[in-house]
C-alpha atoms as a PDB file:
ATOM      1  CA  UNK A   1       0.000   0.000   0.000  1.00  0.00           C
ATOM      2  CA  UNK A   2       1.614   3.319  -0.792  1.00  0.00           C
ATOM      3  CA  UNK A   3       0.709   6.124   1.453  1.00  0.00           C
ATOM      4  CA  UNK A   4       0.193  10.120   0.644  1.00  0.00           C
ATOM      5  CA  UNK A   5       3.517  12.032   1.703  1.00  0.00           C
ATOM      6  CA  UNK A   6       3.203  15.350   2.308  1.00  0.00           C
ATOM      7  CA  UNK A   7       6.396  17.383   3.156  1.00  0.00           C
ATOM      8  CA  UNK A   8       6.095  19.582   6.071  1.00  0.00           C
ATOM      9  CA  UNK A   9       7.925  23.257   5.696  1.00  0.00           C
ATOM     10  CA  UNK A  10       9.970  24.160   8.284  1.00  0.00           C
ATOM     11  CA  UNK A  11       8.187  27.171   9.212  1.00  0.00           C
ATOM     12  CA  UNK A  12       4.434  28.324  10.770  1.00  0.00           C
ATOM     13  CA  UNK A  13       2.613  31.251  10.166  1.00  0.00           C
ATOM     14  CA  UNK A  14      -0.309  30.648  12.710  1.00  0.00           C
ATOM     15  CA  UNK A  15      -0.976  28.323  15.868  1.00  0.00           C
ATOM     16  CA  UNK A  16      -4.183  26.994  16.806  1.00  0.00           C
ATOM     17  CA  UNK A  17      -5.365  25.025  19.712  1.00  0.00           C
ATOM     18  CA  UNK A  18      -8.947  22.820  19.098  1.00  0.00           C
ATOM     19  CA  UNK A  19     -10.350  20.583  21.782  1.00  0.00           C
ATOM     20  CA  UNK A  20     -12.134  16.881  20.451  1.00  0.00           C
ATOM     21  CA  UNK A  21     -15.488  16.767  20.760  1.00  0.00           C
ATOM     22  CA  UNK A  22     -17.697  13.588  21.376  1.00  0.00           C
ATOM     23  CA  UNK A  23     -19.217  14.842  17.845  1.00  0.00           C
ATOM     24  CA  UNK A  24     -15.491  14.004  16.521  1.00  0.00           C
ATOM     25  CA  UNK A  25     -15.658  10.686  17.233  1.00  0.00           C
ATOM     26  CA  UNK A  26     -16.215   7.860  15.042  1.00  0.00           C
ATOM     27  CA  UNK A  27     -17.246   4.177  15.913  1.00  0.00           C
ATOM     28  CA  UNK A  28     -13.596   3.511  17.254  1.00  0.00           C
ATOM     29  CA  UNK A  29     -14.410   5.677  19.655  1.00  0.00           C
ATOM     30  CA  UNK A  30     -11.605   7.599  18.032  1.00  0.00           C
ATOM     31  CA  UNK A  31     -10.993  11.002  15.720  1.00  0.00           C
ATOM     32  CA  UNK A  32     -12.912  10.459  12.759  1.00  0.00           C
ATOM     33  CA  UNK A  33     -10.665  10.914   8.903  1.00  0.00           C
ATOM     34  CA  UNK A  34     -13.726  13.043   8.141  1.00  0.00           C
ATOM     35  CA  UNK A  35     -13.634  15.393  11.145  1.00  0.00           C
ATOM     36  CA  UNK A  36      -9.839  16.144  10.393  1.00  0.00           C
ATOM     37  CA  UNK A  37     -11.109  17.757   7.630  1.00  0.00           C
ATOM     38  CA  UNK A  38     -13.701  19.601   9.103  1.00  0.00           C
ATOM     39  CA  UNK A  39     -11.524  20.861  12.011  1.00  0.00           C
ATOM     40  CA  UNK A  40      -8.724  21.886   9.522  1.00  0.00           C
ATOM     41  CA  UNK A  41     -11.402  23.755   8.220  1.00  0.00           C
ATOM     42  CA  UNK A  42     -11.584  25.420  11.099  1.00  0.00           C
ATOM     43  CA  UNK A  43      -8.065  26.038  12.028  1.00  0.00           C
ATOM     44  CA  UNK A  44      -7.909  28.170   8.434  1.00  0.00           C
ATOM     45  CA  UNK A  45     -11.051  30.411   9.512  1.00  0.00           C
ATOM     46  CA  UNK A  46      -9.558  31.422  12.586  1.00  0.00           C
ATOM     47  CA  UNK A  47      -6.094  31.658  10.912  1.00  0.00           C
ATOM     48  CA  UNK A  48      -8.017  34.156   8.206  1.00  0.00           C
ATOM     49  CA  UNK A  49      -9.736  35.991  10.907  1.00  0.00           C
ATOM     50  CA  UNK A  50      -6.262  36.529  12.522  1.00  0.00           C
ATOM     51  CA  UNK A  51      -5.545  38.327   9.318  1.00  0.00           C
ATOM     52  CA  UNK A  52      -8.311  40.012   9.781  1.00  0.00           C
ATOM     53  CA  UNK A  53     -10.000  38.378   6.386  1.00  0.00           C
ATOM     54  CA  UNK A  54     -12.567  35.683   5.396  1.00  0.00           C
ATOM     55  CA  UNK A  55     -12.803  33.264   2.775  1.00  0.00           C
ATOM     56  CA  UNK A  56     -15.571  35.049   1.375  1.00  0.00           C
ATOM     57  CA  UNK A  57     -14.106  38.397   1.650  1.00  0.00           C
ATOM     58  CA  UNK A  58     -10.903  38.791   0.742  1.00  0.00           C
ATOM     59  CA  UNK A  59     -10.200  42.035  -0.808  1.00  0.00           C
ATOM     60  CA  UNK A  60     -13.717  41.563  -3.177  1.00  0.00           C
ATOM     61  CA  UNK A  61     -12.541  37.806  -3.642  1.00  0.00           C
ATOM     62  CA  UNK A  62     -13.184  34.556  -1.792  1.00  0.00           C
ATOM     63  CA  UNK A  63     -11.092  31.040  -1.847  1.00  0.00           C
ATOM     64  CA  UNK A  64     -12.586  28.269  -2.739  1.00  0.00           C
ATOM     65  CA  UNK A  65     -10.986  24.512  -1.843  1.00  0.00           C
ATOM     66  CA  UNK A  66     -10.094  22.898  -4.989  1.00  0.00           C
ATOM     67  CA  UNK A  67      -7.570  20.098  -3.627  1.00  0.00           C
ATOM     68  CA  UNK A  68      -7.330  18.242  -0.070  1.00  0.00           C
ATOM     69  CA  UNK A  69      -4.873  16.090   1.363  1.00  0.00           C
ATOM     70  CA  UNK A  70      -4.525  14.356   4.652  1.00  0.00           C
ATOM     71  CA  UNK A  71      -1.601  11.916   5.975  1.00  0.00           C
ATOM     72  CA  UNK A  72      -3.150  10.411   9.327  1.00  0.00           C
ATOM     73  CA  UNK A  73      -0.189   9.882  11.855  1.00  0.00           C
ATOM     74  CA  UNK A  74      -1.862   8.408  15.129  1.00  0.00           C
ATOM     75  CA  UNK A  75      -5.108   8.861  16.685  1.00  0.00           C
ATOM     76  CA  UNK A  76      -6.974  11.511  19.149  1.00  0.00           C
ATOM     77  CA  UNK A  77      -9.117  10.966  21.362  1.00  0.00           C
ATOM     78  CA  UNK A  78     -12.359  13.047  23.333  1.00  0.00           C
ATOM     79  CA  UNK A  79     -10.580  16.062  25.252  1.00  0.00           C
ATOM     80  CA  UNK A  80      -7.486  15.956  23.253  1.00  0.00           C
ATOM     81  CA  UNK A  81      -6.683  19.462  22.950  1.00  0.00           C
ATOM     82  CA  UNK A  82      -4.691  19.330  19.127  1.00  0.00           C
ATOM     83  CA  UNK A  83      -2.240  22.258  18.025  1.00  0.00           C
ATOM     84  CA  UNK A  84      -2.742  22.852  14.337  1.00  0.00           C
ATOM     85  CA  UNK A  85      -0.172  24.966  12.775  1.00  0.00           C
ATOM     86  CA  UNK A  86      -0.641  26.760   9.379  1.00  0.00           C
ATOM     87  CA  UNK A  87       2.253  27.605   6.643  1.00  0.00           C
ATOM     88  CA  UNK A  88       1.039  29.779   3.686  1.00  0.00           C
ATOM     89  CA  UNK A  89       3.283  27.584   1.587  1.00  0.00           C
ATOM     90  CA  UNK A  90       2.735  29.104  -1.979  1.00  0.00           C
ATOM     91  CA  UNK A  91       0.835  31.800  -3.503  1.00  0.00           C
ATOM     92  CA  UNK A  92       0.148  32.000  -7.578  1.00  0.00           C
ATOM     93  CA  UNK A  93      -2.098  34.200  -9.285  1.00  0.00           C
ATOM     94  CA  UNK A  94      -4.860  31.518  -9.035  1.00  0.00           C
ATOM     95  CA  UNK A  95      -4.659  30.903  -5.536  1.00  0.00           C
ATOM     96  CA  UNK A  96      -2.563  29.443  -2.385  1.00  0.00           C
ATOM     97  CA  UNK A  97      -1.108  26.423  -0.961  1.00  0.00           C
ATOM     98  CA  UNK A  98      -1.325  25.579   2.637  1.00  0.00           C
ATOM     99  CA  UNK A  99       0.378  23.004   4.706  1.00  0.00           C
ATOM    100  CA  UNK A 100      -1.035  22.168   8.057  1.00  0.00           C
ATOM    101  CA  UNK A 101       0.642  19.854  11.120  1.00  0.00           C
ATOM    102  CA  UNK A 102      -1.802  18.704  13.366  1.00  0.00           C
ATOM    103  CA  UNK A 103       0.035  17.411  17.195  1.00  0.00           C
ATOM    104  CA  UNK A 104      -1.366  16.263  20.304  1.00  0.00           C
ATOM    105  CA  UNK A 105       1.953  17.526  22.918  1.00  0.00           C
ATOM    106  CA  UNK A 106       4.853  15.857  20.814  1.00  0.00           C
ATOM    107  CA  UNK A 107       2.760  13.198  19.189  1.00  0.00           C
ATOM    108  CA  UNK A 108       1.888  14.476  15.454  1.00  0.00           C
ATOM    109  CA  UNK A 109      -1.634  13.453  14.817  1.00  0.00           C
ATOM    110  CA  UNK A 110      -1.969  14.091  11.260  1.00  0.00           C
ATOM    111  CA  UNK A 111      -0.256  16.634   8.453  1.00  0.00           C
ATOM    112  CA  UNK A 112      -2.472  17.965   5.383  1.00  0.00           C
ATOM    113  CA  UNK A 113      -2.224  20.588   2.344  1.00  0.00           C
ATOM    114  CA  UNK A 114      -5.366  22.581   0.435  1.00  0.00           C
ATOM    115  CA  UNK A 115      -5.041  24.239  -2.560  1.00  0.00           C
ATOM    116  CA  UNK A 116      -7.624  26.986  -2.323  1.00  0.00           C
ATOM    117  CA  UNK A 117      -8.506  28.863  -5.768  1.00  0.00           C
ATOM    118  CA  UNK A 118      -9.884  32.777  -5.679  1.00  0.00           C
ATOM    119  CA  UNK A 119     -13.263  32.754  -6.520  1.00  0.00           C
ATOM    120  CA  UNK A 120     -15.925  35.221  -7.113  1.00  0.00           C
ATOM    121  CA  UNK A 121     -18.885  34.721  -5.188  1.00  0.00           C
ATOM    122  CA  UNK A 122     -20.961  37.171  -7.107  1.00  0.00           C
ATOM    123  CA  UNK A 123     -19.751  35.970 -10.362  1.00  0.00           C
ATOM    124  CA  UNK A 124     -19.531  32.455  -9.464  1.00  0.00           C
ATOM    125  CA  UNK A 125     -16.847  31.728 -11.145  1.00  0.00           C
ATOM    126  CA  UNK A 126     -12.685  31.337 -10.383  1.00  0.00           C
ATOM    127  CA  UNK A 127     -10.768  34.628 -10.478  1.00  0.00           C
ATOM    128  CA  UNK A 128      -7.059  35.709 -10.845  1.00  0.00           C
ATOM    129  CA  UNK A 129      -5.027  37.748  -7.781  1.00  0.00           C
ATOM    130  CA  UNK A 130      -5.142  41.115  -7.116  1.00  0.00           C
ATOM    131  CA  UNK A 131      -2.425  43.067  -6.154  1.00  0.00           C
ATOM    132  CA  UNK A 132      -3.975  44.402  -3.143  1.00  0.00           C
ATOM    133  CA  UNK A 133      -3.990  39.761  -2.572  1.00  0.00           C
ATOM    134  CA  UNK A 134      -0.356  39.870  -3.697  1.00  0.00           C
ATOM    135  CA  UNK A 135       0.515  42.640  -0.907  1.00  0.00           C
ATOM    136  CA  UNK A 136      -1.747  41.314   1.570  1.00  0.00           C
ATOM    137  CA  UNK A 137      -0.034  37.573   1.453  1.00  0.00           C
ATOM    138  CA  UNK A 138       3.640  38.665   0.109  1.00  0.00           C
ATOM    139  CA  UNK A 139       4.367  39.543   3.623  1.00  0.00           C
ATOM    140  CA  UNK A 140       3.592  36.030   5.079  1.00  0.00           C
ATOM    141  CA  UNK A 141       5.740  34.492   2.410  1.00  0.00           C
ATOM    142  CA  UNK A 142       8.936  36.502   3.785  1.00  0.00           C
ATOM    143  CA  UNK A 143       8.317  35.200   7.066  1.00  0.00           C
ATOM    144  CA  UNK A 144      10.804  31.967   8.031  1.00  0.00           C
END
């Protein structure tokens, strides 16, 4: 069986602490591969709202999720309290890359990636960068 490898970067942009809830939970009585997702989800709303943006207002844009990965490392468990750390890996004039690393203390839980595309709610459609985007992210990108 060959697994997904995702590479880790060797820098964070944002920290995140998220406590398991008995909704997280699967029959195993464990983190469910589905709820990952979710609570990634979450870990890049609060890490937008730290920039003081959404993902359905960024500068007249939104992102949309176009690609999702997720390399599960060991379980968690109700009341785990899981760091999630976000890298704003890449940035193109169709959207970003992010890398996530999801621990329990020392123990890494899982590690993911999502490509996120702008999109234009409005318009419903995909949309190129801005350079009010460009600005707004090129600072992050300097940041090691």
């Amino acid at each position: 069986m060959s697994r997904t490898k995702i590479s880790l970067p060797d820098h964070w942009h944002f920290t995140t602490d998220i406590q398991v809830r008995v909704t997280d939970l699967n029959y195993g009585n464990h983190l469910a591969n589905d709820k990952v997702a979710s609570l990634i989800h979450e870990a890049r709303v609060r890490f937008l709202q730290r920039l003081g943006k959404t993902e359905i207002d960024l500068f007249g844009l939104g992102l949309i999720q176009t690609d999702a990965a997720i390399a599960y490392k060991n379980q968690a468990f109700l009341g785990d309290i899981l760091k999630f750390e976000i890298c704003l890996s890449e940035i193109s004039k169709i959207g970003i890359t992010l890398h996530y690393r999801i621990t329990k203390e020392k123990l890494e839980i899982a590690r993911a990636k999502t490509c996120l595309a702008f999109f234009d709610y409005q318009k419903q459609k995909l949309a190129r960068s801005t350079q009010e985007i460009d600005e707004f992210f090129a600072h992050l990108t300097k940041i090691q």
